[in-house]
C-alpha atoms as a PDB file:
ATOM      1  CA  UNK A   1       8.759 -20.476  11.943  1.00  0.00           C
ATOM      2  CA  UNK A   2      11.359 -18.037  12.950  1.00  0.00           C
ATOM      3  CA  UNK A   3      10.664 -14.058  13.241  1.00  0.00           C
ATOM      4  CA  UNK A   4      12.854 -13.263  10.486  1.00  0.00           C
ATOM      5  CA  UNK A   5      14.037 -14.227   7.201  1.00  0.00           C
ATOM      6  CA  UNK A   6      17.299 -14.290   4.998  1.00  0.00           C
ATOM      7  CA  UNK A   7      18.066 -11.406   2.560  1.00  0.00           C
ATOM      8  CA  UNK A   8      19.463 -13.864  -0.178  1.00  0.00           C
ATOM      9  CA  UNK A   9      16.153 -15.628  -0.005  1.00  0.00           C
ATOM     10  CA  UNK A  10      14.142 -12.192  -0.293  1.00  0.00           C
ATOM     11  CA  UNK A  11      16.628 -11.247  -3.637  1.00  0.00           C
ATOM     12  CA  UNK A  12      15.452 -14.949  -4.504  1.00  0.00           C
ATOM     13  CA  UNK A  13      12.059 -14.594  -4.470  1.00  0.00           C
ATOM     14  CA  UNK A  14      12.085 -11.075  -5.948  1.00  0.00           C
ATOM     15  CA  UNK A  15      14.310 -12.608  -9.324  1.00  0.00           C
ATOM     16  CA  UNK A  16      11.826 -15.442  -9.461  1.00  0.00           C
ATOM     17  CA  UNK A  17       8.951 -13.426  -9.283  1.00  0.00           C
ATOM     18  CA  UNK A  18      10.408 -11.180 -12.386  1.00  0.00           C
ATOM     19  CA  UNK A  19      11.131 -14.584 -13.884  1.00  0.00           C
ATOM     20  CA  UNK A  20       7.627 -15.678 -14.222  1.00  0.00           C
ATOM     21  CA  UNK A  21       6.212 -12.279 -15.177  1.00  0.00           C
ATOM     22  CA  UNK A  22       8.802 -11.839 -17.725  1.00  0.00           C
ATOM     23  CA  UNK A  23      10.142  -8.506 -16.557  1.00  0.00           C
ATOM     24  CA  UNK A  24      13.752  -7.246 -16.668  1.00  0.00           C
ATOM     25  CA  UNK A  25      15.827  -7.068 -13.404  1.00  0.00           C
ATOM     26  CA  UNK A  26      18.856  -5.111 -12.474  1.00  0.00           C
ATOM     27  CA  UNK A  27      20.457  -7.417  -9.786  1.00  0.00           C
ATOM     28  CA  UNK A  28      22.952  -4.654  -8.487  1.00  0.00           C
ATOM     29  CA  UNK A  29      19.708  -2.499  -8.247  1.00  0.00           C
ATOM     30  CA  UNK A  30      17.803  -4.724  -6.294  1.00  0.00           C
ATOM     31  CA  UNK A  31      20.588  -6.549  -4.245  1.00  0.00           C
ATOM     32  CA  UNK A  32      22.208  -2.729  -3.456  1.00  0.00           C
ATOM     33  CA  UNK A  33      18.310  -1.647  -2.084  1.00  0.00           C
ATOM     34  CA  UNK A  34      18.152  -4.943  -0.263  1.00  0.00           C
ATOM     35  CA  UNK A  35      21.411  -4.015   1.456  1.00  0.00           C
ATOM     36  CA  UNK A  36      20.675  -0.542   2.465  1.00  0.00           C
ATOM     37  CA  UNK A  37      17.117  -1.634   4.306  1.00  0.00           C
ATOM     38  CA  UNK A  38      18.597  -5.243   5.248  1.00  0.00           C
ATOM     39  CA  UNK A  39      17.329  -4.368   8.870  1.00  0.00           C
ATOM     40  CA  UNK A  40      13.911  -3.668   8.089  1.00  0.00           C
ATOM     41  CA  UNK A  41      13.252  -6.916   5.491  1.00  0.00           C
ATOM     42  CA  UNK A  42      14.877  -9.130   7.409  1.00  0.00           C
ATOM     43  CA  UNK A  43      12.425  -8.063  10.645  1.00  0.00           C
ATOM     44  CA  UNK A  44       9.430  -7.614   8.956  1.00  0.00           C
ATOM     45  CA  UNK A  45       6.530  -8.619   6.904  1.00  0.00           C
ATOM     46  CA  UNK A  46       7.624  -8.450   3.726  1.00  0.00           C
ATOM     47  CA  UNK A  47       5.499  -8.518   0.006  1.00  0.00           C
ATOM     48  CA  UNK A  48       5.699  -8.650  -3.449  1.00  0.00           C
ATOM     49  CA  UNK A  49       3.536  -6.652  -5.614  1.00  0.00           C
ATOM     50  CA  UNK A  50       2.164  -5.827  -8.948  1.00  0.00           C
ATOM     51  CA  UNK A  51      -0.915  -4.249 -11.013  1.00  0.00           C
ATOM     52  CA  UNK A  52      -2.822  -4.335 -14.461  1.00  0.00           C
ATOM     53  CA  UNK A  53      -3.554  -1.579 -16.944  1.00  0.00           C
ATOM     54  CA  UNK A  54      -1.276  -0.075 -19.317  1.00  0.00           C
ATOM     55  CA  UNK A  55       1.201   1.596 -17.536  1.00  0.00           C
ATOM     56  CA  UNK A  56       1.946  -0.728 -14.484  1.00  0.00           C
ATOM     57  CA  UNK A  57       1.824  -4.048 -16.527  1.00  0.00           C
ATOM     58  CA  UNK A  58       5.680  -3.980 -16.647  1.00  0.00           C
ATOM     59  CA  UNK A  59       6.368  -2.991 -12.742  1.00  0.00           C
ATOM     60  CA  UNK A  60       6.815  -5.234 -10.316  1.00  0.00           C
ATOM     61  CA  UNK A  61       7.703  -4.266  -6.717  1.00  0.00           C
ATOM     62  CA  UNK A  62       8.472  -5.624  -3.373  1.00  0.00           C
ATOM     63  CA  UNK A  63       7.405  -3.539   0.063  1.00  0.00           C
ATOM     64  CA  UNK A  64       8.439  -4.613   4.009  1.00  0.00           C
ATOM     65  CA  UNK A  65       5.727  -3.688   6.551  1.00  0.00           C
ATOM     66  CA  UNK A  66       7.969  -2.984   9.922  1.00  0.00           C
ATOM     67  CA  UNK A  67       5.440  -2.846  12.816  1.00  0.00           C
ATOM     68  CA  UNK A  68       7.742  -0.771  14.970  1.00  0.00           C
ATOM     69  CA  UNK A  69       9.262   2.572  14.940  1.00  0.00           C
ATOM     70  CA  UNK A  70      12.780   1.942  14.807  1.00  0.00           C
ATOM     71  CA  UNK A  71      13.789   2.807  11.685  1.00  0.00           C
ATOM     72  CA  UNK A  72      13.570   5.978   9.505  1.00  0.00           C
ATOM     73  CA  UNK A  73      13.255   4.831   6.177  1.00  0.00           C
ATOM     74  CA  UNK A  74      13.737   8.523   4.901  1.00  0.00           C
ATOM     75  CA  UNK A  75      16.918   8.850   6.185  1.00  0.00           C
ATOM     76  CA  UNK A  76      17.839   5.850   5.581  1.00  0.00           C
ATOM     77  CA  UNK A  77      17.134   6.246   1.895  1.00  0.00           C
ATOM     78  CA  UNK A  78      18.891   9.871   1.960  1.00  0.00           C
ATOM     79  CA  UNK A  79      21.958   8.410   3.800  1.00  0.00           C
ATOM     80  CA  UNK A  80      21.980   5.683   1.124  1.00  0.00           C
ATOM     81  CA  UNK A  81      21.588   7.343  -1.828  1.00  0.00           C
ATOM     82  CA  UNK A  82      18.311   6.040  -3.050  1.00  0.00           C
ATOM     83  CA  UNK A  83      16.987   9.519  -2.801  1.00  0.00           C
ATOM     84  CA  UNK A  84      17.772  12.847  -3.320  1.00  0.00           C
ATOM     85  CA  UNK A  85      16.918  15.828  -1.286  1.00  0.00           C
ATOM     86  CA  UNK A  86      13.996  17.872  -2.405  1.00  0.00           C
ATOM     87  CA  UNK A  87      12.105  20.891  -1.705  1.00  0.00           C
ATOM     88  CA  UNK A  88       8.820  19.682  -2.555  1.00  0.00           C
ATOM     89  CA  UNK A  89       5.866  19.081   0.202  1.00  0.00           C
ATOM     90  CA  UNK A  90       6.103  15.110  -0.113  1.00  0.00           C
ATOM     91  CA  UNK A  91      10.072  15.238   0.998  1.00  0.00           C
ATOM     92  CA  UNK A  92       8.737  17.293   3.844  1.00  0.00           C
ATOM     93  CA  UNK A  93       5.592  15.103   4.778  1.00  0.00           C
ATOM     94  CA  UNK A  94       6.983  12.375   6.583  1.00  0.00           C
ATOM     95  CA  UNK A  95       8.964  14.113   9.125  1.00  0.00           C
ATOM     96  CA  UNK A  96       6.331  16.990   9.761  1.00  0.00           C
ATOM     97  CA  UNK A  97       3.885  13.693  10.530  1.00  0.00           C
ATOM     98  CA  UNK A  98       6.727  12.149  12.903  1.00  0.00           C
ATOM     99  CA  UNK A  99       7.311  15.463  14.549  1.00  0.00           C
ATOM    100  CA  UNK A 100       3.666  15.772  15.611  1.00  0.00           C
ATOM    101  CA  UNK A 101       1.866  12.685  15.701  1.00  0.00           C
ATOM    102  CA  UNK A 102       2.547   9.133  17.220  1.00  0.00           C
ATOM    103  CA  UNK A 103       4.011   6.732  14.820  1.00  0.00           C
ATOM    104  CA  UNK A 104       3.550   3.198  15.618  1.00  0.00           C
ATOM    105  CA  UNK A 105       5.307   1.591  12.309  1.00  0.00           C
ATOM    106  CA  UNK A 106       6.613   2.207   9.181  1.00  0.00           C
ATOM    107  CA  UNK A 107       7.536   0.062   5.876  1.00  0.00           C
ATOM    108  CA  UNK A 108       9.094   1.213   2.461  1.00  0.00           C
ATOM    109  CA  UNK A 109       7.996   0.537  -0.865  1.00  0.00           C
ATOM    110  CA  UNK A 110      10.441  -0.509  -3.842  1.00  0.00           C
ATOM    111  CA  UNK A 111      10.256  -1.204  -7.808  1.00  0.00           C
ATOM    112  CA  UNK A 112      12.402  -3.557  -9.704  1.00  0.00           C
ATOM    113  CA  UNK A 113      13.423  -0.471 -12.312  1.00  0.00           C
ATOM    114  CA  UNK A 114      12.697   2.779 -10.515  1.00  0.00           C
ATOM    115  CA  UNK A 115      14.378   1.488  -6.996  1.00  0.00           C
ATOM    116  CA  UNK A 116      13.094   3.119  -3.995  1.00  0.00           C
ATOM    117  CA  UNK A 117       9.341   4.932  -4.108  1.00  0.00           C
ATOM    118  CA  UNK A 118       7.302   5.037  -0.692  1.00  0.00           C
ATOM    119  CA  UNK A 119       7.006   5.362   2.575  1.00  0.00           C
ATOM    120  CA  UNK A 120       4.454   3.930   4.940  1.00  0.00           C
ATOM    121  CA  UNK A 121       3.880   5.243   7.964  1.00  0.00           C
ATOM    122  CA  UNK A 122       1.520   3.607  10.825  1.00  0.00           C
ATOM    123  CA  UNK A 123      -0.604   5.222  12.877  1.00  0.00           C
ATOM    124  CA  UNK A 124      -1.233   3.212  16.588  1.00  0.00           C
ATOM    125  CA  UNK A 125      -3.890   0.382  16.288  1.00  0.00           C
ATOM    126  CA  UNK A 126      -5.752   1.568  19.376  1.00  0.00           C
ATOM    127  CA  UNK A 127      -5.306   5.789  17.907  1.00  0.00           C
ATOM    128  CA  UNK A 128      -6.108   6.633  14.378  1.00  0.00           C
ATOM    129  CA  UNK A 129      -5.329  10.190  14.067  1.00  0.00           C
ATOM    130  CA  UNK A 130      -8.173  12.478  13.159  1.00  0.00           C
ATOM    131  CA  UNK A 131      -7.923  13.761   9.744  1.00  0.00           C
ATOM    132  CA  UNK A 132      -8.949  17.476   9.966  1.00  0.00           C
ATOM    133  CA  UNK A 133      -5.682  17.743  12.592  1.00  0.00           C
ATOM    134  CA  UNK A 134      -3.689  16.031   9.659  1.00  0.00           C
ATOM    135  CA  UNK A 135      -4.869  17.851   6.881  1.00  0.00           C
ATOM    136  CA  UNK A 136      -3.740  20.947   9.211  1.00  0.00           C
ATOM    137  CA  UNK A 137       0.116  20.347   8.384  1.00  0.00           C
ATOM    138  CA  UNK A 138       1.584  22.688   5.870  1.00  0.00           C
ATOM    139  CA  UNK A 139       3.218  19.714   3.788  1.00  0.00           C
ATOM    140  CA  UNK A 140      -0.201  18.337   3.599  1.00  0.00           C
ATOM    141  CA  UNK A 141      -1.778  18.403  -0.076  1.00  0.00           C
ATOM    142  CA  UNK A 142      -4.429  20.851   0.193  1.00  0.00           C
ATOM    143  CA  UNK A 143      -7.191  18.558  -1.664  1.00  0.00           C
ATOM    144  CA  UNK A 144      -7.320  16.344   1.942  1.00  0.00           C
ATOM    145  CA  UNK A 145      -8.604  19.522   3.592  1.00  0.00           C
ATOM    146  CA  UNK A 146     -10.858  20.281   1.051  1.00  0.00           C
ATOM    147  CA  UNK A 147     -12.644  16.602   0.781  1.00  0.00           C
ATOM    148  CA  UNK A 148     -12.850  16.685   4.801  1.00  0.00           C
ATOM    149  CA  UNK A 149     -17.049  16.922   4.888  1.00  0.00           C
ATOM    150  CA  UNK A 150     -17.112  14.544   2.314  1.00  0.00           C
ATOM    151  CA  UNK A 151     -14.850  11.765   3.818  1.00  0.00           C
ATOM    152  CA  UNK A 152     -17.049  12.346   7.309  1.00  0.00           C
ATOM    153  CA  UNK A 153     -19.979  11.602   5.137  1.00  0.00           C
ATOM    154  CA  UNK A 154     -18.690   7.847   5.048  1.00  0.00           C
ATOM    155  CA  UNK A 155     -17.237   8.146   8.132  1.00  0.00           C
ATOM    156  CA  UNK A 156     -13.737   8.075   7.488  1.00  0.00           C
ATOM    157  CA  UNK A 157     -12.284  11.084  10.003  1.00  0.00           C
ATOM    158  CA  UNK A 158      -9.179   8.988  11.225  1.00  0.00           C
ATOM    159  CA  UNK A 159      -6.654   8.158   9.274  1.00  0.00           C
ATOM    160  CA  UNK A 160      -5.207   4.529   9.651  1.00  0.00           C
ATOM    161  CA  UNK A 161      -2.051   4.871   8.269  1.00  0.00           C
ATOM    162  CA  UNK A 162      -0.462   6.875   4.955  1.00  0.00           C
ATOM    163  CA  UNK A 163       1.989   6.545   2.140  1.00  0.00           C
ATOM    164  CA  UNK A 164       4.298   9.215   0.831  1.00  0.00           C
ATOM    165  CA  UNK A 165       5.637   8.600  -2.872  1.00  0.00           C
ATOM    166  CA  UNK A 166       8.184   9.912  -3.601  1.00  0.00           C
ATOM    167  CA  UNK A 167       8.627   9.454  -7.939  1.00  0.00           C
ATOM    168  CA  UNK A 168       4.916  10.340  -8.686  1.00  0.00           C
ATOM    169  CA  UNK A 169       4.609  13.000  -5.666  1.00  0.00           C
ATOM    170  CA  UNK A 170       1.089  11.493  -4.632  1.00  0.00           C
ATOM    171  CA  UNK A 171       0.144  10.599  -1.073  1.00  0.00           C
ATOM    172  CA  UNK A 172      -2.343   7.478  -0.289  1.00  0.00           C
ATOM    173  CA  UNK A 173      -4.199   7.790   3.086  1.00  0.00           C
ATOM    174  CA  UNK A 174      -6.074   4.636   4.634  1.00  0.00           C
ATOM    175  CA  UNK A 175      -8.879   3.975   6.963  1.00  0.00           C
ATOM    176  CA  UNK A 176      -9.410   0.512   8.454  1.00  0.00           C
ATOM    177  CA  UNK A 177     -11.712  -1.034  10.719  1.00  0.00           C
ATOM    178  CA  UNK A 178     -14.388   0.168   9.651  1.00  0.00           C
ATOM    179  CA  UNK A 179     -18.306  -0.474  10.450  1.00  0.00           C
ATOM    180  CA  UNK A 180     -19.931  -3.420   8.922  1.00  0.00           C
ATOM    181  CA  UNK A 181     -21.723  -2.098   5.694  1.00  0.00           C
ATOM    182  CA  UNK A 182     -19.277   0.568   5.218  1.00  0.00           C
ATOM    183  CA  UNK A 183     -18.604  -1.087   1.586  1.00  0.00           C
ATOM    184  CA  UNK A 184     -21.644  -1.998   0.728  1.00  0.00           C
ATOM    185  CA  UNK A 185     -22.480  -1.089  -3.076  1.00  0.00           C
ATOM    186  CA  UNK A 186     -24.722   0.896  -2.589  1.00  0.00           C
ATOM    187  CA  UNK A 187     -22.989   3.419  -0.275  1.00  0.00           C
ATOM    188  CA  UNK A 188     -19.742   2.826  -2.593  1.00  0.00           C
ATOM    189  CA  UNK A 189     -21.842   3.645  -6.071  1.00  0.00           C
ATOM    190  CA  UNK A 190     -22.830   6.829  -3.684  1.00  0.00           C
ATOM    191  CA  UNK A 191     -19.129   7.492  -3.201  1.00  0.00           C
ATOM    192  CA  UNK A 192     -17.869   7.023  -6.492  1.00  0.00           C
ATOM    193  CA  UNK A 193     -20.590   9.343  -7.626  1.00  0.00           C
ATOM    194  CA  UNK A 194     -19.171  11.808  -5.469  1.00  0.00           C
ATOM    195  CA  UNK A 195     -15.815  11.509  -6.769  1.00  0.00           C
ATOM    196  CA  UNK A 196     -16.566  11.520 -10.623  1.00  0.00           C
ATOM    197  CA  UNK A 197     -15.697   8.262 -11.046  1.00  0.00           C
ATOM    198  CA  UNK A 198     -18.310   6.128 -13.429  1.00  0.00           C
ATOM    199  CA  UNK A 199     -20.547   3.810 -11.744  1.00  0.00           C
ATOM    200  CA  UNK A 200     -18.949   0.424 -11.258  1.00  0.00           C
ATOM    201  CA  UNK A 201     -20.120  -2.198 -12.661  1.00  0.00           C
ATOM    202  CA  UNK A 202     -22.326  -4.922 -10.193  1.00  0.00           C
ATOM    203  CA  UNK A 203     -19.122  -7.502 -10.237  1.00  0.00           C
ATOM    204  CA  UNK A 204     -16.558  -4.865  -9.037  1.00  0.00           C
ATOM    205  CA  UNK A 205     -19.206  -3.550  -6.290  1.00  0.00           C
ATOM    206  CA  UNK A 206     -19.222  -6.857  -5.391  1.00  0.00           C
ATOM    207  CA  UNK A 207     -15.216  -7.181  -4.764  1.00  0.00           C
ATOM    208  CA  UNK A 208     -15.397  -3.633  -3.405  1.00  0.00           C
ATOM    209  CA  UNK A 209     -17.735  -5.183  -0.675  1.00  0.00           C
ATOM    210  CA  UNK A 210     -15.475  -7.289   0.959  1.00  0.00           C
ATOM    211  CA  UNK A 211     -12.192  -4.965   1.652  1.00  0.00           C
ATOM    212  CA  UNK A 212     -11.129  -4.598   5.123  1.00  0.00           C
ATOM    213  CA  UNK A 213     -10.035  -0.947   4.178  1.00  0.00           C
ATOM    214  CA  UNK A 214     -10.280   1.858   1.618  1.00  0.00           C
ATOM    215  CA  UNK A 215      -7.597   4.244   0.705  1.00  0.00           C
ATOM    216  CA  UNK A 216      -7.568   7.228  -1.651  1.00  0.00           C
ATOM    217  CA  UNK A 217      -4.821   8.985  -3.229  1.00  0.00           C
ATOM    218  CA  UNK A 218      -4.185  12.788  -3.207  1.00  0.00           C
ATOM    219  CA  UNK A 219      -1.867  14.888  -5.306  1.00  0.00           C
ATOM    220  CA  UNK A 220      -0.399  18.281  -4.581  1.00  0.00           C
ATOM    221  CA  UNK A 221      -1.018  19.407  -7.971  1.00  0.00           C
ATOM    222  CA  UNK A 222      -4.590  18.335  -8.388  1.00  0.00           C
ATOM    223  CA  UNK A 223      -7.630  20.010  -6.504  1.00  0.00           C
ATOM    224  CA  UNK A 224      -9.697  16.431  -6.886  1.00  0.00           C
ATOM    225  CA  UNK A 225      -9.123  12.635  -5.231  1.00  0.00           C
ATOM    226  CA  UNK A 226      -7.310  10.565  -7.798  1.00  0.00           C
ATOM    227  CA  UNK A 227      -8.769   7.587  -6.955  1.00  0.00           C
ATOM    228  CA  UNK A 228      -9.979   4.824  -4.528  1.00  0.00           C
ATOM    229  CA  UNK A 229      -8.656   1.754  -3.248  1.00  0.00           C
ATOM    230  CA  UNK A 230     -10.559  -1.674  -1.786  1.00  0.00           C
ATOM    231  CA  UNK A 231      -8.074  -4.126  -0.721  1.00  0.00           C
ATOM    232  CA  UNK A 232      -9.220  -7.816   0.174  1.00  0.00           C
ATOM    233  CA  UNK A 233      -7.145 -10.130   2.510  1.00  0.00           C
ATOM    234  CA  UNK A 234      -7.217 -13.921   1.639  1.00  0.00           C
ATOM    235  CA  UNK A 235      -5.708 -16.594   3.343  1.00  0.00           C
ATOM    236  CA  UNK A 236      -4.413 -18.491   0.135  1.00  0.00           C
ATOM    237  CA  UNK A 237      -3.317 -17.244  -3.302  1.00  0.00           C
ATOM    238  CA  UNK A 238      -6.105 -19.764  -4.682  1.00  0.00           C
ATOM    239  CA  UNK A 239      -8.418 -17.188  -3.196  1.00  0.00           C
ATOM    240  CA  UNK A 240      -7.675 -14.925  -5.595  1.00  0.00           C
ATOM    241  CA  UNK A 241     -10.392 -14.258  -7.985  1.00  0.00           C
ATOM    242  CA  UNK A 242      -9.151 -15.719 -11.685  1.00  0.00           C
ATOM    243  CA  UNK A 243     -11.339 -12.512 -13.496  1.00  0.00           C
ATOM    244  CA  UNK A 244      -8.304  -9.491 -12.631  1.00  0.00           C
ATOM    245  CA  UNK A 245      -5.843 -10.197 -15.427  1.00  0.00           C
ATOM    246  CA  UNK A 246      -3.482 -12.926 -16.761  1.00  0.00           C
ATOM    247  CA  UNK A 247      -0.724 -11.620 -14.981  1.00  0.00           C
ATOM    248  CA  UNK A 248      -2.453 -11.513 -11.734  1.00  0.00           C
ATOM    249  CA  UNK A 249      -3.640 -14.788 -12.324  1.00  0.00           C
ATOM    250  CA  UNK A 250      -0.057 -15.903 -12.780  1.00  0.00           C
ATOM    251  CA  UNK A 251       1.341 -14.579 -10.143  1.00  0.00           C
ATOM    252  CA  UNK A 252      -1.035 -15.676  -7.971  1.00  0.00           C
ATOM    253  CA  UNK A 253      -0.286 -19.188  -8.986  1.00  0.00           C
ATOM    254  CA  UNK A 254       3.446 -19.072  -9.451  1.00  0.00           C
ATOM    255  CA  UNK A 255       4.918 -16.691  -6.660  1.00  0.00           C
ATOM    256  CA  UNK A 256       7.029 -17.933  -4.070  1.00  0.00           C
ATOM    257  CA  UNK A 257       6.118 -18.345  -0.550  1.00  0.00           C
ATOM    258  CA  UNK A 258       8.526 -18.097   2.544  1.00  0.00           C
ATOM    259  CA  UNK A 259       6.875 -20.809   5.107  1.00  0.00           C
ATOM    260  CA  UNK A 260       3.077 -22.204   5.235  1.00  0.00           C
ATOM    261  CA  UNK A 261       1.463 -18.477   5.584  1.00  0.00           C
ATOM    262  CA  UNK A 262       0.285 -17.666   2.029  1.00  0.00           C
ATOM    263  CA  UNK A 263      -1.414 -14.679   2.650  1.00  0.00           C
ATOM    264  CA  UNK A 264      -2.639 -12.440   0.006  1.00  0.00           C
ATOM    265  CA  UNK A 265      -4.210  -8.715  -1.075  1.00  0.00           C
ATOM    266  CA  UNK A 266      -5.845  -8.237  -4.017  1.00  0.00           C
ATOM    267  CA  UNK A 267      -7.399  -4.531  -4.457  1.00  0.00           C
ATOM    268  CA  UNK A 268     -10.060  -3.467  -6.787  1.00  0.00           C
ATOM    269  CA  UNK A 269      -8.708   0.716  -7.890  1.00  0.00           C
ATOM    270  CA  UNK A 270     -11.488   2.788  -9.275  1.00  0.00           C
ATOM    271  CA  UNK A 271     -10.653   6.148 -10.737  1.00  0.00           C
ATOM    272  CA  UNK A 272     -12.195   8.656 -13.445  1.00  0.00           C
ATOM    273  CA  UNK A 273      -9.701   7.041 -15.944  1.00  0.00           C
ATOM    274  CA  UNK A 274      -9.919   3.410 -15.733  1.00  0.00           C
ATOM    275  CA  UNK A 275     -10.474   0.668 -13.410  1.00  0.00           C
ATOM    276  CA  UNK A 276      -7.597  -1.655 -12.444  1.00  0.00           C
ATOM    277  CA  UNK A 277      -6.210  -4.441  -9.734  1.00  0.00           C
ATOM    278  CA  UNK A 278      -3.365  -4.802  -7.524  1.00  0.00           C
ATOM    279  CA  UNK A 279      -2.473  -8.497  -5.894  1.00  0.00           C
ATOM    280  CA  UNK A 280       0.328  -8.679  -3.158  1.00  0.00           C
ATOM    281  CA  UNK A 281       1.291 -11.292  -1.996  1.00  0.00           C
ATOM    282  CA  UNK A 282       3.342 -11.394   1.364  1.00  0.00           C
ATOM    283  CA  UNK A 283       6.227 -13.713   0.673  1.00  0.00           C
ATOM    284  CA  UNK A 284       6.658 -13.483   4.458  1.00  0.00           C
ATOM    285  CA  UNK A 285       4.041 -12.705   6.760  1.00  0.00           C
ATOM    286  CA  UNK A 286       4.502 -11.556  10.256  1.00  0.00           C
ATOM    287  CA  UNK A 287       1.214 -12.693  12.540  1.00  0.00           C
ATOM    288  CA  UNK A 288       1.844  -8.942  14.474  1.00  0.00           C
ATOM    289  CA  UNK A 289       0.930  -7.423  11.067  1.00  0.00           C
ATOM    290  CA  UNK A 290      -2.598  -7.844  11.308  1.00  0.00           C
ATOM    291  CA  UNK A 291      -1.957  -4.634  14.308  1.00  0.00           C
ATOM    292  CA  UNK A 292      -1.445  -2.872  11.425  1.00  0.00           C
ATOM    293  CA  UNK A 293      -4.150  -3.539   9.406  1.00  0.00           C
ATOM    294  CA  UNK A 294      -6.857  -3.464  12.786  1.00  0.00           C
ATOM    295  CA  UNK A 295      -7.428  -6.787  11.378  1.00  0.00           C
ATOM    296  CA  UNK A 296      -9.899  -8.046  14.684  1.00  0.00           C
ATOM    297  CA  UNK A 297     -10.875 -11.554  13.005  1.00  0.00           C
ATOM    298  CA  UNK A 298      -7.668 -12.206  10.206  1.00  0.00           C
ATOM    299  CA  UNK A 299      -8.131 -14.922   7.884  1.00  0.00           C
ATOM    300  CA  UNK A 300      -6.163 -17.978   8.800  1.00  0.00           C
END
């Protein structure tokens, strides 16, 4: 397999993947986002995405995962128009993190209707960055300072990796490999507690269990954690459990692969509100990746 792949057959994949969840596409939208970023999804790991519940039933969106720091994909969305400037904390968030703290990779999220959203930034594999330093930066929703003892409770004091968005001004911060047992249901029914959010249910404990990571998302406008992420790597759609939703189930067994990697992430999202899944499946996968994730045994 080469280390790259064509843009046409990204735009491809993308169209066929609205196909089969019956969801309206804009091709100038998609094909003019393509374009700007054609460096980064043509180098890169590069996924498709959706979720269930109410309001994300009708999104679909597709992501690259760039493990090198070569491309700003904030300027690059300002210089292309995918983005305006703003004065709020999240425009400010990703450079005050580049300014002071190594960088190691970065990717960019986009949706079929709303275009550009997020940007991912990666931490080094071998240097998570300590979160009390983070939550130190003035663009920095105040809630991360605030939940500092309780994160170090769990041990998560080093953040992974984070994602800015930009059209729902909420930031996502990740901590990966973890201790053995880190998930284990009891310790997440303990956390959950914690957070407000109703006790899970034995099943979902059960998916939470086997994540390689856990994420939670922060807003500036809200003094609590929204909610809590556990995202699973398989090696094979068929992996996918068949109990998340019909459209996850459909996707999982329709979407289009680049080559004979068929890796997948399916993520169990617990909040106050509701309880939903995510399932992304990486159309291309890039074995250098798994740096990323701090993947030490990846599923072949």
């Amino acid at each position: 397999m080469t280390n790259s792949v064509d843009i046409d057959d990204i735009y491809s994949a993308i169209e066929y993947s609205a196909r089969l969840l019956d969801l309206p596409l804009e091709p100038a939208k998609v094909k003019g986002a393509l374009a700007a970023f054609e460096p980064a999804f043509t180098d890169s790991s590069v996924a498709l995405r959706i979720a269930t519940g109410a309001r994300r039933e009708k999104l679909m969106g597709y992501r690259y995962i760039k493990y090198t720091g070569d491309l700003d994909p904030y300027d690059t969305a300002l210089a292309e128009g995918l983005i305006e400037p703003g004065d709020h904390p999240a425009d400010r968030l990703f450079q005050d993190v580049k300014e002071r703290f190594p960088i190691e990779g970065t990717g960019g999220d986009f949706e079929l209707a709303a275009g550009f959203q997020k940007i991912w930034c990666f931490f080094p594999s071998s240097r998570p960055q300590p979160l009390d330093e983070l939550s130190q930066l003035p663009s920095m929703p105040p809630s991360v300072g605030e939940h500092l003892e309780l994160l170090g409770r769990y041990g998560l004091r080093a953040a992974s990796l984070f994602a800015v968005d930009y059209t729902s001004h909420t930031l996502n911060i990740y901590f990966d490999g973890l201790p053995e047992g880190t998930f284990a249901p009891d310790r997440v029914r303990e956390l959950t507690a914690e957070l407000g959010i109703p006790e899970p249910s034995a099943d979902v404990l059960e998916q939470c269990a086997k994540a390689f990571a856990v994420y939670f998302t922060f807003s500036w406008e809200k003094p609590n954690i929204d909610r809590v992420c556990f995202p699973v790597l398989v090696p094979d759609p068929e992996l996918v459990p068949t109990n998340l939703g019909p459209s996850i189930t459909r996707f999982a067994q329709g979407v289009p692969f680049a080559g004979e990697d068929r890796k997948c992430i399916y993520a169990t999202t617990l909040s106050a509100r509701e309880i939903y899944y995510k399932l992304e499946p990486f159309y291309y996968w890039q074995p250098k990746i798994v740096n990323a994730m701090h993947l030490a045994n990846p599923p072949e």
